[in-house]
Protein backbone atom coordinates (compact mmCIF):
# COMPACT_ATOMS: atom_id res chain seq x y z
CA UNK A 1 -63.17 87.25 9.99
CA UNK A 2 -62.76 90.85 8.55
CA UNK A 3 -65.70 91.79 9.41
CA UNK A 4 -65.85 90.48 13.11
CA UNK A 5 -62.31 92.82 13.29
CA UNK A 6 -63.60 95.54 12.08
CA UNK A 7 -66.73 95.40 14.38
CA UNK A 8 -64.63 94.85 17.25
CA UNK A 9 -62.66 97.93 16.53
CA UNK A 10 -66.00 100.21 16.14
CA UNK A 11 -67.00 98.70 19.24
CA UNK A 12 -63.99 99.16 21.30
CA UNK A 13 -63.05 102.88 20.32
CA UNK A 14 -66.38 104.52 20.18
CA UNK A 15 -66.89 107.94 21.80
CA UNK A 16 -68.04 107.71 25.21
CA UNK A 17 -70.62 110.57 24.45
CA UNK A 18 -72.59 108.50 22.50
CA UNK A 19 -73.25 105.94 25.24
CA UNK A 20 -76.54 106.20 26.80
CA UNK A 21 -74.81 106.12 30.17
CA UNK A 22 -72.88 109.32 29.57
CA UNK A 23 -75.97 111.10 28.15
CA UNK A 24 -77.24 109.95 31.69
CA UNK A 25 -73.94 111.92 33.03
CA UNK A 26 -74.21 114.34 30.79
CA UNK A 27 -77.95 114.98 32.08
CA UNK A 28 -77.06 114.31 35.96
CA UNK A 29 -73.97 117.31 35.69
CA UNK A 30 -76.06 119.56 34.12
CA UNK A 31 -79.68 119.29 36.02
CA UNK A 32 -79.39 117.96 38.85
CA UNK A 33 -75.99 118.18 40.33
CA UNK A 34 -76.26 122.24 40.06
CA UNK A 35 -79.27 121.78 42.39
CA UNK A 36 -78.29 119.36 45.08
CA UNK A 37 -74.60 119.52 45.21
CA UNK A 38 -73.57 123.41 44.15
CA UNK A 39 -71.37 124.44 47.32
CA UNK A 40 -69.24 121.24 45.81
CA UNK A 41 -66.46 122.30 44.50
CA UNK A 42 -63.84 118.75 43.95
CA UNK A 43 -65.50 115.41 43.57
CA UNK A 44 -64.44 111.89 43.02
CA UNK A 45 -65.36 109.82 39.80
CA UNK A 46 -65.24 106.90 38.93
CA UNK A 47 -64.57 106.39 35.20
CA UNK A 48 -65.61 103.11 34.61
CA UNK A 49 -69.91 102.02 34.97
CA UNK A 50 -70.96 99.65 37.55
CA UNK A 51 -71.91 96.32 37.10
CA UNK A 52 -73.24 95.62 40.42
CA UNK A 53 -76.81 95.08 40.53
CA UNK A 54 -77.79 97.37 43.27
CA UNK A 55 -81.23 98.73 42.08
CA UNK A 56 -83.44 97.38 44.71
CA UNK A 57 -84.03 101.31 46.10
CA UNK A 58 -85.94 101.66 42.86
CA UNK A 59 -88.80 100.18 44.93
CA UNK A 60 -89.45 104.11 46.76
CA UNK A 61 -89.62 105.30 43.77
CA UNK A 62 -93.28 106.23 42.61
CA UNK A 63 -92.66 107.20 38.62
CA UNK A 64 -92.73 103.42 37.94
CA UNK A 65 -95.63 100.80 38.37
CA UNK A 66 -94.91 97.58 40.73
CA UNK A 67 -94.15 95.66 37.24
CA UNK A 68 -91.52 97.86 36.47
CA UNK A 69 -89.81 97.92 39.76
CA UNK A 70 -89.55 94.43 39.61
CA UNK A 71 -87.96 94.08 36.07
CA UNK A 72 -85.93 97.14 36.66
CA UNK A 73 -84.15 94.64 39.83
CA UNK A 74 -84.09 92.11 38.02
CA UNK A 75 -82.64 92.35 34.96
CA UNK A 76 -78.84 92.00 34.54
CA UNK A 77 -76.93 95.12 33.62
CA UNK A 78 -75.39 94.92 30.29
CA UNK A 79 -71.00 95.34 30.31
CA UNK A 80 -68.80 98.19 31.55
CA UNK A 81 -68.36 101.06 29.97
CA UNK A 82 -66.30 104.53 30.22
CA UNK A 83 -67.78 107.50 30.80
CA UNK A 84 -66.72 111.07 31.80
CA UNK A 85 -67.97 113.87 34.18
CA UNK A 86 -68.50 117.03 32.29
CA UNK A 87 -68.60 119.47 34.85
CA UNK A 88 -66.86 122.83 36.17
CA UNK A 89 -66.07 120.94 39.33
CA UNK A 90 -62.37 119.38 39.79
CA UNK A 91 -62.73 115.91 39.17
CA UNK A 92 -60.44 113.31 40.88
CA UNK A 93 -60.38 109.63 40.55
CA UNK A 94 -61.95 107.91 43.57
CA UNK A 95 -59.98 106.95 46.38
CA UNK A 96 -61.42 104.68 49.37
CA UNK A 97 -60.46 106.81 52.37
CA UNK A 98 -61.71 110.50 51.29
CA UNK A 99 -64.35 112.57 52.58
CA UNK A 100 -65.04 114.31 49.19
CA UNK A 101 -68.48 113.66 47.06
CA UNK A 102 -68.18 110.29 45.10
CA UNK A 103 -70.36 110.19 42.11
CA UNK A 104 -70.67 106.61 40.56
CA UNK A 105 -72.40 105.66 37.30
CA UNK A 106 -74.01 102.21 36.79
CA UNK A 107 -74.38 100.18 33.78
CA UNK A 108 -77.46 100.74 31.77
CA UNK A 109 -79.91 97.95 31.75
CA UNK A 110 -83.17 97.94 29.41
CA UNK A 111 -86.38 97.34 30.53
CA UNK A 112 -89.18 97.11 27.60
CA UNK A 113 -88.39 100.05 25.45
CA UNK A 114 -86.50 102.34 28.44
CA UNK A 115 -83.11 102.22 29.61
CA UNK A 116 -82.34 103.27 33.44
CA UNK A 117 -79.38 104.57 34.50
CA UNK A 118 -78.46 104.68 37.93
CA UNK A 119 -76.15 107.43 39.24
CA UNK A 120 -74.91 107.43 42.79
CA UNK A 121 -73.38 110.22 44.85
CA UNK A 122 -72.03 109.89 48.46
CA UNK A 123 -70.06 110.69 51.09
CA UNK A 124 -68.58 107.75 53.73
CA UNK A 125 -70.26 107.66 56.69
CA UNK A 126 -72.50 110.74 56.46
CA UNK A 127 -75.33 109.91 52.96
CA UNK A 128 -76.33 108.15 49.97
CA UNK A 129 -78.40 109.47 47.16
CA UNK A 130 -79.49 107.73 44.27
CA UNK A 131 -80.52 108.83 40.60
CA UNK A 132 -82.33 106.59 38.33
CA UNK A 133 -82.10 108.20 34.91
CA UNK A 134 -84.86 106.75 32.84
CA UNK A 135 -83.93 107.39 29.02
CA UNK A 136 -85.26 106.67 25.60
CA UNK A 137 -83.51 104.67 22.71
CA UNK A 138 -82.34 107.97 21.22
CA UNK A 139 -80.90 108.89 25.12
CA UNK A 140 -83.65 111.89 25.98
CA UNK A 141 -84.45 111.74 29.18
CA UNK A 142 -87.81 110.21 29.86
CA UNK A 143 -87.75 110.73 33.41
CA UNK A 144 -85.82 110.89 37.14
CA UNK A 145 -86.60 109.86 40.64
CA UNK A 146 -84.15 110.65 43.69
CA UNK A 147 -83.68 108.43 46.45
CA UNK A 148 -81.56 108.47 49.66
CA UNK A 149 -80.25 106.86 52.46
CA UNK A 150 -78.21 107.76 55.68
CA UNK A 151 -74.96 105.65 55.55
């Protein structure tokens, strides 16, 4: 009984920066929103991963094999976690009606020895660009791919 407490503790109030989906964020902020997004200077974040399994843009991607794809939609993200953007930009919390970039963070899921992490950014009614972070059990960065879509 101790022991489940004391697990639950260490699980509940461990620092967000060792997640593998803030390494993700950590990697996204630093790489690749400098190039695509620098004349932003305020976007919107969302806090808290998403557990919504949309991954199926994966399938544009060509640093994956068919078989990979596939398990990469199909597997269920594991739970929710917190993470934080660690950027120069002013960071607000993300509010429906704004024009501003939004920048969501998925939950990891694992696919044979690789996580993915999928990072969204977009604005309503103009696009929709997708990261998928591929990462190793230590959280380096394996590899990227960039998709998009007009919205």
């Amino acid at each position: 009984m101790i022991k489940l407490a004391i697990l639950s503790l260490l699980t509940t109030f461990t620092d967000p920066g060792t997640s593998l989906e803030q390494k993700a964020c950590d990697y996204f902020f630093s790489n690749l929103f400098k190039n695509e997004y620098a004349d932003y200077k305020v976007i919107e974040f969302d806090n808290q991963t998403d557990t919504t399994r949309y991954w199926g843009i994966v399938h544009k991607c060509s640093n994956w094999d068919n078989k990979t794809k596939g398990q990469i939609v199909s597997v269920t993200p594991e739970k929710s976690t917190r993470v934080t953007a660690n950027t120069d930009v002013r960071v607000r919390r993300t509010t429906k009606n704004s024009g501003r970039l939004k920048i969501a963070v998925w939950t990891k899921i694992k696919v044979d020895d690789s996580y993915f992490v999928l990072i969204g950014a977009y604005r309503k009614l103009r696009f929709a660009e997708y990261f998928f972070i591929e990462l190793d059990k230590d959280g380096n960065v394996i590899g990227t791919c960039k998709q998009g879509e007009i919205i």
